[in-house]
PDB file of N, CA and C in Angstrom:
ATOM      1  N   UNK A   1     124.087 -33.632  86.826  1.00  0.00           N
ATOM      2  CA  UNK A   1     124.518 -32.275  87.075  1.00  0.00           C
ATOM      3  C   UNK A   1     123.339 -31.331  86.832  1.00  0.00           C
ATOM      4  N   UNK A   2     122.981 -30.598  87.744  1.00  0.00           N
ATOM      5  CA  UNK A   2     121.840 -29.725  87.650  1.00  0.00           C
ATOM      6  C   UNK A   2     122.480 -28.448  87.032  1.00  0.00           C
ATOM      7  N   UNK A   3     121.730 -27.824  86.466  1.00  0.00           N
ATOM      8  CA  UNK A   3     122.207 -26.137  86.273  1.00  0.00           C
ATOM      9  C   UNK A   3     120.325 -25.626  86.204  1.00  0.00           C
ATOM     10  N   UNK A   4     121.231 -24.097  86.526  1.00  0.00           N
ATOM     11  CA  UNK A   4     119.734 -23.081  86.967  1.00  0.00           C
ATOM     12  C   UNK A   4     119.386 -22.802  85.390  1.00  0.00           C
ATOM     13  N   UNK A   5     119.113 -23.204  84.151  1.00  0.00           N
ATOM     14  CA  UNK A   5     118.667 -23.161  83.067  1.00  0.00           C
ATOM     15  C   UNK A   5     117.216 -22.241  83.329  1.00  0.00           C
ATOM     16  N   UNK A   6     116.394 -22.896  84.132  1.00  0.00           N
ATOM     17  CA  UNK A   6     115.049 -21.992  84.096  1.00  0.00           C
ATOM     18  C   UNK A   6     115.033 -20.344  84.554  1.00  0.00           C
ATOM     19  N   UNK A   7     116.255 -20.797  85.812  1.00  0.00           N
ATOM     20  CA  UNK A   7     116.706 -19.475  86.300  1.00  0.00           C
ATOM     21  C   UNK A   7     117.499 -17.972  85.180  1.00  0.00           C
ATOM     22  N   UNK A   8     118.355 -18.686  83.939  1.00  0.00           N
ATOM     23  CA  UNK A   8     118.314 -17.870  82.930  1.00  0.00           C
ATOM     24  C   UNK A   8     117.048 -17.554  82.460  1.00  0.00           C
ATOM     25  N   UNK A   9     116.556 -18.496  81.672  1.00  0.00           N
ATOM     26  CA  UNK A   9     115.237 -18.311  80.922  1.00  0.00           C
ATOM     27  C   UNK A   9     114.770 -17.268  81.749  1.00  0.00           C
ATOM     28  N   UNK A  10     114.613 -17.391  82.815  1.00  0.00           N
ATOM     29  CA  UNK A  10     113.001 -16.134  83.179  1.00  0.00           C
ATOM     30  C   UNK A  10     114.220 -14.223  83.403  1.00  0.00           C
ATOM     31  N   UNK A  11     115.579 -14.605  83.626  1.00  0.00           N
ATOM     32  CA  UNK A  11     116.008 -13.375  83.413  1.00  0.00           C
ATOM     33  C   UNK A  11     116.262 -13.084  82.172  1.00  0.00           C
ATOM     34  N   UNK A  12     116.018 -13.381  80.882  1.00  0.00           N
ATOM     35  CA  UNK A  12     115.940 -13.471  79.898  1.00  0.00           C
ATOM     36  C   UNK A  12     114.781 -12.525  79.495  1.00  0.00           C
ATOM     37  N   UNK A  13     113.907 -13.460  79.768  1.00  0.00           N
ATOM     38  CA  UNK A  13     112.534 -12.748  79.527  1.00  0.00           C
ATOM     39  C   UNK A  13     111.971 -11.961  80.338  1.00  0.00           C
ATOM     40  N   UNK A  14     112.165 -11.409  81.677  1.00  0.00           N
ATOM     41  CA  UNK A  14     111.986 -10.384  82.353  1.00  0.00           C
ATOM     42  C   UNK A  14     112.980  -8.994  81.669  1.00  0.00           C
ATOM     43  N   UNK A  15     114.368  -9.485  81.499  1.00  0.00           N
ATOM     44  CA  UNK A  15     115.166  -8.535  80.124  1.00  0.00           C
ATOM     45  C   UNK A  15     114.181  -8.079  78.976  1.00  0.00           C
ATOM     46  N   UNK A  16     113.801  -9.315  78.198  1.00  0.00           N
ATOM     47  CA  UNK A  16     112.830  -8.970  77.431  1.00  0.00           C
ATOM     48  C   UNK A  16     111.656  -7.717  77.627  1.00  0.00           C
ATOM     49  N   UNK A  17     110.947  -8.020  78.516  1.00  0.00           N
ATOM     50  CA  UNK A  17     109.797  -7.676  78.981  1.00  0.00           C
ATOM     51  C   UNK A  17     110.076  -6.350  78.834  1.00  0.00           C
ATOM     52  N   UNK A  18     111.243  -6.225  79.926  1.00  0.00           N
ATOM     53  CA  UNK A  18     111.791  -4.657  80.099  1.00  0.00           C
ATOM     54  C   UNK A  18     111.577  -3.864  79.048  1.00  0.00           C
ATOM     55  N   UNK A  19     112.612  -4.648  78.121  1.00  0.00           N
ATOM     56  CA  UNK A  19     112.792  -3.820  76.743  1.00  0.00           C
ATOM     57  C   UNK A  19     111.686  -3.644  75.872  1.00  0.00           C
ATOM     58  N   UNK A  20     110.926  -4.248  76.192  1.00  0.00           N
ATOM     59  CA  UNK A  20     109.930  -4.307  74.948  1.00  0.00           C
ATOM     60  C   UNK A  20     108.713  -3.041  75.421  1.00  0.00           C
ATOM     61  N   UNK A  21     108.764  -2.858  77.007  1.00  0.00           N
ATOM     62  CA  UNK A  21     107.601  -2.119  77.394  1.00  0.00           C
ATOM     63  C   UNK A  21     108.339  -0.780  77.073  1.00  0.00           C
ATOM     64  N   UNK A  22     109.685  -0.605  77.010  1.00  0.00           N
ATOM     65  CA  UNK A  22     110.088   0.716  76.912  1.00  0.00           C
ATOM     66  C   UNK A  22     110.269   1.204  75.597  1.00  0.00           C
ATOM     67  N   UNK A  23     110.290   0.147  74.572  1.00  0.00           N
ATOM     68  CA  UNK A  23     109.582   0.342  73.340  1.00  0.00           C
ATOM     69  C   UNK A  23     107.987   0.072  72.460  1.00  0.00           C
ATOM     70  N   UNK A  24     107.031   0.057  73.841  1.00  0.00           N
ATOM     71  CA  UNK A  24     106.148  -0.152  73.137  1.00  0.00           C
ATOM     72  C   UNK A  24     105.771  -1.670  72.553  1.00  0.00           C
ATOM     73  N   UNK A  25     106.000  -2.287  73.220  1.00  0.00           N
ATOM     74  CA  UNK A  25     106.167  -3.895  72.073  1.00  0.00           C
ATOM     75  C   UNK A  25     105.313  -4.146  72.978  1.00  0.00           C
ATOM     76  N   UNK A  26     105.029  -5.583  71.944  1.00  0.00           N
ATOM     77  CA  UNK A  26     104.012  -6.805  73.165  1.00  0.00           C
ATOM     78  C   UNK A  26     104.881  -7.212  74.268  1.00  0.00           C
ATOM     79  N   UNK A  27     104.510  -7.742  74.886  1.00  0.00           N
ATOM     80  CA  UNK A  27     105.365  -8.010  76.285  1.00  0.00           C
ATOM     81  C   UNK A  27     106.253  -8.831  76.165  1.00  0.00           C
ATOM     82  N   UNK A  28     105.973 -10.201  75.323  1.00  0.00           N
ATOM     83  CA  UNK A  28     106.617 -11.137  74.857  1.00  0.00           C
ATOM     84  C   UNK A  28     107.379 -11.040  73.618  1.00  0.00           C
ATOM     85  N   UNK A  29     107.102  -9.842  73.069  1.00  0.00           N
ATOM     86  CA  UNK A  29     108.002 -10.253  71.493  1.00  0.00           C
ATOM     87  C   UNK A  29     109.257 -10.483  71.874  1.00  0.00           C
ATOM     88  N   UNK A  30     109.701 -11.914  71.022  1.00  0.00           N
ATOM     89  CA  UNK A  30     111.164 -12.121  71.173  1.00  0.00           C
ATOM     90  C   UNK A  30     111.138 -13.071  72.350  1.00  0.00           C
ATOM     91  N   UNK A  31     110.515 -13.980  73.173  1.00  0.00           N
ATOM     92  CA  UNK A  31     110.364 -14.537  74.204  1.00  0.00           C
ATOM     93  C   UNK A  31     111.449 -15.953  74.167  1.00  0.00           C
ATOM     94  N   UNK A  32     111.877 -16.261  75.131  1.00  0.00           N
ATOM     95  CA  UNK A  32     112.883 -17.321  75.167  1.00  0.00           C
ATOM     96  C   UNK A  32     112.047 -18.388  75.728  1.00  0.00           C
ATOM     97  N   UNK A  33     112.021 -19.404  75.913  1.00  0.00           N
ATOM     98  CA  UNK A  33     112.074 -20.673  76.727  1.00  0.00           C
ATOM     99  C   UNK A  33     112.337 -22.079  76.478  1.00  0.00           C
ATOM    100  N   UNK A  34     112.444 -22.692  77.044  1.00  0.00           N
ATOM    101  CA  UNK A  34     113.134 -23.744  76.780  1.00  0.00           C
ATOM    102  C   UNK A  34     112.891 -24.608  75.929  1.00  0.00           C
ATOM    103  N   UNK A  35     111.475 -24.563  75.593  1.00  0.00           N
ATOM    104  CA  UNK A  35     111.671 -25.224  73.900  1.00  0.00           C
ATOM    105  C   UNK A  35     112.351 -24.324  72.947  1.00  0.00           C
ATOM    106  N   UNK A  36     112.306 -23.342  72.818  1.00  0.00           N
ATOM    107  CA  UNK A  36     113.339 -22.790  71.798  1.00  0.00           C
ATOM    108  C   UNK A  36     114.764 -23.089  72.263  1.00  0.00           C
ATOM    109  N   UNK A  37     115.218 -23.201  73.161  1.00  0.00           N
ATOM    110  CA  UNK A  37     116.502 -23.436  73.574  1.00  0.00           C
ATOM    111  C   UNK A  37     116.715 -24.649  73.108  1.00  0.00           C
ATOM    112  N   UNK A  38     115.982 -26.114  73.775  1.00  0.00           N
ATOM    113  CA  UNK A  38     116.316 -27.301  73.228  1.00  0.00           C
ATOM    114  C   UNK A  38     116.175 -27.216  71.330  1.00  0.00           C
ATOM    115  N   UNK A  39     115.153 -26.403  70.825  1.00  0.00           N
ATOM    116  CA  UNK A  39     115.611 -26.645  69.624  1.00  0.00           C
ATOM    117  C   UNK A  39     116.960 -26.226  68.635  1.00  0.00           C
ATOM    118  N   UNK A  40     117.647 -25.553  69.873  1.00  0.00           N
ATOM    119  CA  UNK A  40     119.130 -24.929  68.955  1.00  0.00           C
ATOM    120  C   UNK A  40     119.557 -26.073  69.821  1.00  0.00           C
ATOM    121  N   UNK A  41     119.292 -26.637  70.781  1.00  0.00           N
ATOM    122  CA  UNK A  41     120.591 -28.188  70.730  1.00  0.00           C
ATOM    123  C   UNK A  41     120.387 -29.206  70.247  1.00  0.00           C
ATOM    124  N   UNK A  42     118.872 -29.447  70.207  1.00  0.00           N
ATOM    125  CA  UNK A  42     118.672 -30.939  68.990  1.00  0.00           C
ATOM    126  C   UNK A  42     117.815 -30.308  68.034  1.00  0.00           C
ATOM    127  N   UNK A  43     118.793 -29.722  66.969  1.00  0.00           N
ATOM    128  CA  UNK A  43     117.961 -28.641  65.933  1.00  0.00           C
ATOM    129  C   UNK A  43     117.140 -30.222  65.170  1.00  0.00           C
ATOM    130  N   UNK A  44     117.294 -31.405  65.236  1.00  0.00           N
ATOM    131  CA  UNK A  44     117.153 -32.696  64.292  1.00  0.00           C
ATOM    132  C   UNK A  44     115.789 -33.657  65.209  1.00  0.00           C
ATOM    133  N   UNK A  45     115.597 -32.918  66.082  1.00  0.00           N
ATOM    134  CA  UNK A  45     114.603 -33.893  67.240  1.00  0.00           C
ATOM    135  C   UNK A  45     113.260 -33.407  67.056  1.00  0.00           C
ATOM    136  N   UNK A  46     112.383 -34.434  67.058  1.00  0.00           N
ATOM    137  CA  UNK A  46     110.796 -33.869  67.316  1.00  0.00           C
ATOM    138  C   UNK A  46     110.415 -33.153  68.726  1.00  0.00           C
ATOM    139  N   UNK A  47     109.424 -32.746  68.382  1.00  0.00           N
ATOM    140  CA  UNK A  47     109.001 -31.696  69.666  1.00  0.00           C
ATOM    141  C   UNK A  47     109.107 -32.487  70.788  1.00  0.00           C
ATOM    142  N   UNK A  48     108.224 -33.568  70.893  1.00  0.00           N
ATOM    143  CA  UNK A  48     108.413 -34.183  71.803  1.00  0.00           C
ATOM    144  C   UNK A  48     109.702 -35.066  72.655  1.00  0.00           C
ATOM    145  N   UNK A  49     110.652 -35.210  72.173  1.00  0.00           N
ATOM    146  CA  UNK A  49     111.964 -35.988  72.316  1.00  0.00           C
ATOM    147  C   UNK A  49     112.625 -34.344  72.853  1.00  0.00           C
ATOM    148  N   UNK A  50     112.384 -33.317  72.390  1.00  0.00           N
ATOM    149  CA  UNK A  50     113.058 -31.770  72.830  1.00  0.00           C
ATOM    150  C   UNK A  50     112.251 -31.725  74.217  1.00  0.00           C
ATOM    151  N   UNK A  51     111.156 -31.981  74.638  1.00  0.00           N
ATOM    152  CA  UNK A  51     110.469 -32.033  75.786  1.00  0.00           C
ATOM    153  C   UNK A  51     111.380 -32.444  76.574  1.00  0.00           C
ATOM    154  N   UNK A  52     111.656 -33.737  76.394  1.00  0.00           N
ATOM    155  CA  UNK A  52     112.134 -34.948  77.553  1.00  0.00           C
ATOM    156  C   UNK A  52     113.150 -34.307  77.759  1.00  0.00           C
ATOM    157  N   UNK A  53     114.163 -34.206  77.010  1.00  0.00           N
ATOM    158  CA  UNK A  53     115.382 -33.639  77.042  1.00  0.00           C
ATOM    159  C   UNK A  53     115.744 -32.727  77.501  1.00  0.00           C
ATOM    160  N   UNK A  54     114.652 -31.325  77.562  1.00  0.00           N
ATOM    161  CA  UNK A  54     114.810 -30.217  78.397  1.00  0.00           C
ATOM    162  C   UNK A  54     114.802 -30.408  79.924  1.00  0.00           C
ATOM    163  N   UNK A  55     113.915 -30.810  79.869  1.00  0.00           N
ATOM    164  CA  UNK A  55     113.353 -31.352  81.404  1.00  0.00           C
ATOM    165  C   UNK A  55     114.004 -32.123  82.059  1.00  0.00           C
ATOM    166  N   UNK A  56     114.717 -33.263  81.299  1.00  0.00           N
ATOM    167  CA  UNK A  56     115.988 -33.910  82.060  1.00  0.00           C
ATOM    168  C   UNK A  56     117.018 -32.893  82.274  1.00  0.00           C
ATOM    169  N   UNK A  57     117.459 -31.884  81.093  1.00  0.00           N
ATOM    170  CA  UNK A  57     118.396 -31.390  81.568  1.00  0.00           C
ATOM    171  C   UNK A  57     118.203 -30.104  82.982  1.00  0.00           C
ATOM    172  N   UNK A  58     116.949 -29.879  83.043  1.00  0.00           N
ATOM    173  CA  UNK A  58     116.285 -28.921  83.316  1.00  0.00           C
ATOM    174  C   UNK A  58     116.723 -29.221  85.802  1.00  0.00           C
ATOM    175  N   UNK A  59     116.212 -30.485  85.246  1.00  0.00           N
ATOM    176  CA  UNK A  59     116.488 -31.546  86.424  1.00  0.00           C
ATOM    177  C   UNK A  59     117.616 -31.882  87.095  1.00  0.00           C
ATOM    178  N   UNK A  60     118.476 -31.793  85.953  1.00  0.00           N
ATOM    179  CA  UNK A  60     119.739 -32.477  86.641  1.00  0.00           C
ATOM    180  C   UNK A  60     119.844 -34.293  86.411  1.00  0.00           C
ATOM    181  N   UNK A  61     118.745 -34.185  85.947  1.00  0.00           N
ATOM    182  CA  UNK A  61     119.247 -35.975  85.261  1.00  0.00           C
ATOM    183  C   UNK A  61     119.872 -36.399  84.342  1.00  0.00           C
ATOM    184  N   UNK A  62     120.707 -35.342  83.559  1.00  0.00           N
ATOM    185  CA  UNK A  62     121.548 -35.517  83.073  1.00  0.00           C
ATOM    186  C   UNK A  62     123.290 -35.661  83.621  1.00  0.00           C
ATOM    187  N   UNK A  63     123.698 -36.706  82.895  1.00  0.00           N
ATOM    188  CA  UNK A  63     125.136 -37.050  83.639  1.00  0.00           C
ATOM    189  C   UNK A  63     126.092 -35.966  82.892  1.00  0.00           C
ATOM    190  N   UNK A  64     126.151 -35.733  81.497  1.00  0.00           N
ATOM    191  CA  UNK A  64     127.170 -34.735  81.002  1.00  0.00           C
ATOM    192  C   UNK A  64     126.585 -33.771  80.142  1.00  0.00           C
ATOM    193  N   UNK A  65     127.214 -32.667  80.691  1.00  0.00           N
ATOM    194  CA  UNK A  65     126.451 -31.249  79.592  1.00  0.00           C
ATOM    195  C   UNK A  65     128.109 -30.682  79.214  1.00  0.00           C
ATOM    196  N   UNK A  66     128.058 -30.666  77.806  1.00  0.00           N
ATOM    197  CA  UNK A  66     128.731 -30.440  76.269  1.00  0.00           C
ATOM    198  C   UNK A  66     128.943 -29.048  76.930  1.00  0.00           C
ATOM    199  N   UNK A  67     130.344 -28.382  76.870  1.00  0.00           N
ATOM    200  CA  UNK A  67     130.931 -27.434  76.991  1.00  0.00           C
ATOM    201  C   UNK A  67     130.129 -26.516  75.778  1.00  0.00           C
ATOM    202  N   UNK A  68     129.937 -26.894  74.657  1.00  0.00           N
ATOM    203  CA  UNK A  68     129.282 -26.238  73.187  1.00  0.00           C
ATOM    204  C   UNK A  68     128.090 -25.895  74.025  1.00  0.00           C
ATOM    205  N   UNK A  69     127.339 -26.345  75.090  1.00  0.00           N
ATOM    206  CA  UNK A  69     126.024 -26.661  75.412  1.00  0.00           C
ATOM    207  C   UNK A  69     126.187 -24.861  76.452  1.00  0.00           C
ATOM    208  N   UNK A  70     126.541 -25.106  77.022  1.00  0.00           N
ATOM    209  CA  UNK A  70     127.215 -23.909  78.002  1.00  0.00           C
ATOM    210  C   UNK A  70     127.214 -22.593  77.541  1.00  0.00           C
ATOM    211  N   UNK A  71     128.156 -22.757  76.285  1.00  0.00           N
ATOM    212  CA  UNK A  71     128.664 -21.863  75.352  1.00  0.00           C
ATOM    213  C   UNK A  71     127.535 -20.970  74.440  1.00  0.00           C
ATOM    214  N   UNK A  72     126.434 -22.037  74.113  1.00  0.00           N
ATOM    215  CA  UNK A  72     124.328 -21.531  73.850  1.00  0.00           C
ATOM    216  C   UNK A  72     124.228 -20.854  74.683  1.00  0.00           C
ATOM    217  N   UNK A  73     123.891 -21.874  75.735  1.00  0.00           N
ATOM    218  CA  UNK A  73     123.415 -20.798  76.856  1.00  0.00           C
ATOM    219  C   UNK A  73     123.537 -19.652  77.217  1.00  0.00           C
ATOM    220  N   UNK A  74     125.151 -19.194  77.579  1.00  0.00           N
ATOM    221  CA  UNK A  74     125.360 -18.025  77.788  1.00  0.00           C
ATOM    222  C   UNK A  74     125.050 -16.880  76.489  1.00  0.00           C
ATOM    223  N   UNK A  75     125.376 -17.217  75.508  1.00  0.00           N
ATOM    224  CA  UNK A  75     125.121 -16.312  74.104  1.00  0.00           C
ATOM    225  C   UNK A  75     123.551 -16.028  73.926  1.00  0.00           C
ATOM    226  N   UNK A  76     123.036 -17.046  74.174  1.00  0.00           N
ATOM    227  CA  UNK A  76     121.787 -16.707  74.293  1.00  0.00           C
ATOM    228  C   UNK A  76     120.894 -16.556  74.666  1.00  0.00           C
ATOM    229  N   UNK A  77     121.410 -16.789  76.273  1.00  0.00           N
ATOM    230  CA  UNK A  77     120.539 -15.861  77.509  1.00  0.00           C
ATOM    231  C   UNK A  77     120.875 -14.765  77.720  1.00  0.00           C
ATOM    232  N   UNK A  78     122.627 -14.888  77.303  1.00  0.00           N
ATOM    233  CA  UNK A  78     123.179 -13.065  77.634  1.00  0.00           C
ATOM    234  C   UNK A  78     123.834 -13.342  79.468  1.00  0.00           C
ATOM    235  N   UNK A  79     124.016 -14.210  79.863  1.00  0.00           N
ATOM    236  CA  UNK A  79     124.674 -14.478  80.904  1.00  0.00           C
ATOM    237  C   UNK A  79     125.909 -15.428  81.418  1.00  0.00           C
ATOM    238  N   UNK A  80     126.405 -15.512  82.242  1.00  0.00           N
ATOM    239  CA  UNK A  80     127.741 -16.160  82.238  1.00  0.00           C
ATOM    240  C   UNK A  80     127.523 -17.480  82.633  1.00  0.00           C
ATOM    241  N   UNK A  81     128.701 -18.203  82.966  1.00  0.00           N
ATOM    242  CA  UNK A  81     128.405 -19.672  82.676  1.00  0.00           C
ATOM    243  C   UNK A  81     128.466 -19.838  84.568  1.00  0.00           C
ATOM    244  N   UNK A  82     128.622 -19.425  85.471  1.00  0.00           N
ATOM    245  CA  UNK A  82     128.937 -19.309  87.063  1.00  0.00           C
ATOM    246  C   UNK A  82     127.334 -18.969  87.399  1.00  0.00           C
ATOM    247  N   UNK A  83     126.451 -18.131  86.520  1.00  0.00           N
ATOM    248  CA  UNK A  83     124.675 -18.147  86.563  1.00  0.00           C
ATOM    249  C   UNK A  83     124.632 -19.438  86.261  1.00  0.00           C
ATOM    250  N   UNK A  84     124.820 -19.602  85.562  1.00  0.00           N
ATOM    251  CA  UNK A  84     123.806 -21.340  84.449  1.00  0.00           C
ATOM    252  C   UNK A  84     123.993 -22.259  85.970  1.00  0.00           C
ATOM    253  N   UNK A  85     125.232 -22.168  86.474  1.00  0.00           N
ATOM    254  CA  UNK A  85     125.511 -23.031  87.171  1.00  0.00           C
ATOM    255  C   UNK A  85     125.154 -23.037  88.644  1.00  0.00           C
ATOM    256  N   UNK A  86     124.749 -21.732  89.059  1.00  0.00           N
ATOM    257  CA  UNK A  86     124.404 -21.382  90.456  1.00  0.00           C
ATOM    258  C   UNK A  86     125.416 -20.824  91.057  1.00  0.00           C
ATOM    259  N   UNK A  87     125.907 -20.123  91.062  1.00  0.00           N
ATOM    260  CA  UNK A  87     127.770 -19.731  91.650  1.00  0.00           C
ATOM    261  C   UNK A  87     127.246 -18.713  91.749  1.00  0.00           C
ATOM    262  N   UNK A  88     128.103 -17.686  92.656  1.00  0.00           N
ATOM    263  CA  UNK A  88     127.869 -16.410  92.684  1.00  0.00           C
ATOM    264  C   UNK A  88     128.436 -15.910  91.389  1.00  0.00           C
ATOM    265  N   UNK A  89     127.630 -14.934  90.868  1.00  0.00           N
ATOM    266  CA  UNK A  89     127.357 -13.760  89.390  1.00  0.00           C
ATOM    267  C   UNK A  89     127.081 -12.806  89.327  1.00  0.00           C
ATOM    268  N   UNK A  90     127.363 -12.127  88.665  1.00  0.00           N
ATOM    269  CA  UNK A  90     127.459 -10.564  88.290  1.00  0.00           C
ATOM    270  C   UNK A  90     125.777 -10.519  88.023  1.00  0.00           C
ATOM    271  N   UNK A  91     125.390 -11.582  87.369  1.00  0.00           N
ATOM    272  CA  UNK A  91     123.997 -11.384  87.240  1.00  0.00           C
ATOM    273  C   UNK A  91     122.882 -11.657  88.571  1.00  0.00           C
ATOM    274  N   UNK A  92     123.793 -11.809  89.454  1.00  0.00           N
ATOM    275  CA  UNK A  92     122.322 -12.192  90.749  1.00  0.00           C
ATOM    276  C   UNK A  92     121.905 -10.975  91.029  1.00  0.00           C
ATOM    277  N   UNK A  93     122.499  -9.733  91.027  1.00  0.00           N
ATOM    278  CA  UNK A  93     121.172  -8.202  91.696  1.00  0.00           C
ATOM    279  C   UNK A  93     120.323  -8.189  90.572  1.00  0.00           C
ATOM    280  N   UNK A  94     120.558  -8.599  89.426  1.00  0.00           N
ATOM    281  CA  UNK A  94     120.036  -8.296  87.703  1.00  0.00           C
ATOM    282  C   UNK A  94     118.778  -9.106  88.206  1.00  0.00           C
ATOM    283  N   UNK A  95     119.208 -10.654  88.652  1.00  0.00           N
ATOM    284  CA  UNK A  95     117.964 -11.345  88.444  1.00  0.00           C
ATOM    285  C   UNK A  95     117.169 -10.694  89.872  1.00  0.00           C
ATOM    286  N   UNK A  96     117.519 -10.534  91.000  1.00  0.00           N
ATOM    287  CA  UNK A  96     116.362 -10.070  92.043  1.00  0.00           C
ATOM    288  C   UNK A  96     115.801  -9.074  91.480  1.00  0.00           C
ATOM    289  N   UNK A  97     116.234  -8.084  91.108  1.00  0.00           N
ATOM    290  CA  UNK A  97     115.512  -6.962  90.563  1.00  0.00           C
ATOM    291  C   UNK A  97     114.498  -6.657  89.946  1.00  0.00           C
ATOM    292  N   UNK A  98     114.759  -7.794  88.440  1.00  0.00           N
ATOM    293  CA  UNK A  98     113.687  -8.216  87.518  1.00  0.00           C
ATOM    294  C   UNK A  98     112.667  -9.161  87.923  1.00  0.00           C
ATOM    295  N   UNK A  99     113.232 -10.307  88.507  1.00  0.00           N
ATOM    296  CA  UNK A  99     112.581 -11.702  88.966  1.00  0.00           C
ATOM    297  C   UNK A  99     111.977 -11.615  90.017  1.00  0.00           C
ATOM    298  N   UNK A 100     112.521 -10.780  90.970  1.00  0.00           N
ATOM    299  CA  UNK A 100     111.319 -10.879  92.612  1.00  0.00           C
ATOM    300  C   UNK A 100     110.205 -11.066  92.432  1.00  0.00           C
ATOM    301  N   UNK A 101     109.463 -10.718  91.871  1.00  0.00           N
ATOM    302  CA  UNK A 101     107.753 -10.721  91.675  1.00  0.00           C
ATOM    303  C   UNK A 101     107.483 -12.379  91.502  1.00  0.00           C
ATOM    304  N   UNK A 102     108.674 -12.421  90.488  1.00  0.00           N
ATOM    305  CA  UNK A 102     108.230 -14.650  89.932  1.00  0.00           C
ATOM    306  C   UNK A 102     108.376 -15.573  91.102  1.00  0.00           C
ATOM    307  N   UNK A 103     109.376 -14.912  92.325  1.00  0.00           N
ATOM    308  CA  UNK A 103     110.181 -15.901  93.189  1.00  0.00           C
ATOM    309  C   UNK A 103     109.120 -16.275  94.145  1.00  0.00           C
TER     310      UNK A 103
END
């Protein structure tokens, strides 16, 4: 089962970006990506084993993703679970808006 995981991440951090230039911040403070993500799901795994794991899930080579798993995501990208998944979302003008430049 694939999900757009990277596709949060970068509206995440284009969110970020936003906020941070309109306060003055580094561009990145507060930056998301997917090693921080895999480390809130295998808070117990070495860096490297969080690698594989992202990237499989990242892929779609994973056969089952944990409803709990979903439930991260959205809390802590700040988006719904119909994004994670590719469905039409409240967040797709959010992400062209921010993201065009990355696409």
């Amino acid at each position: 089962m694939k999900i757009e995981l990277q596709k949060a991440i970068d509206l995440y951090s284009a969110r970020t970006q936003e906020r941070n230039k309109q306060l003055g911040r580094a561009l990145h403070y507060n930056a998301m990506n997917a090693q921080r993500i895999g480390m809130l799901l295998y808070p117990n795994s070495a860096y490297e084993s969080i690698s594989v794991s992202m990237s499989r899930l990242s892929t779609g080579k994973v056969k089952k993703i944990s409803i709990d798993w979903i439930a991260l995501f959205t809390k802590e990208l700040g988006v719904d679970a119909n994004f994670i998944f590719g469905q039409p979302s409240n967040f797709d003008g959010e992400y062209q808006r921010l993201c065009k430049n990355k696409l």
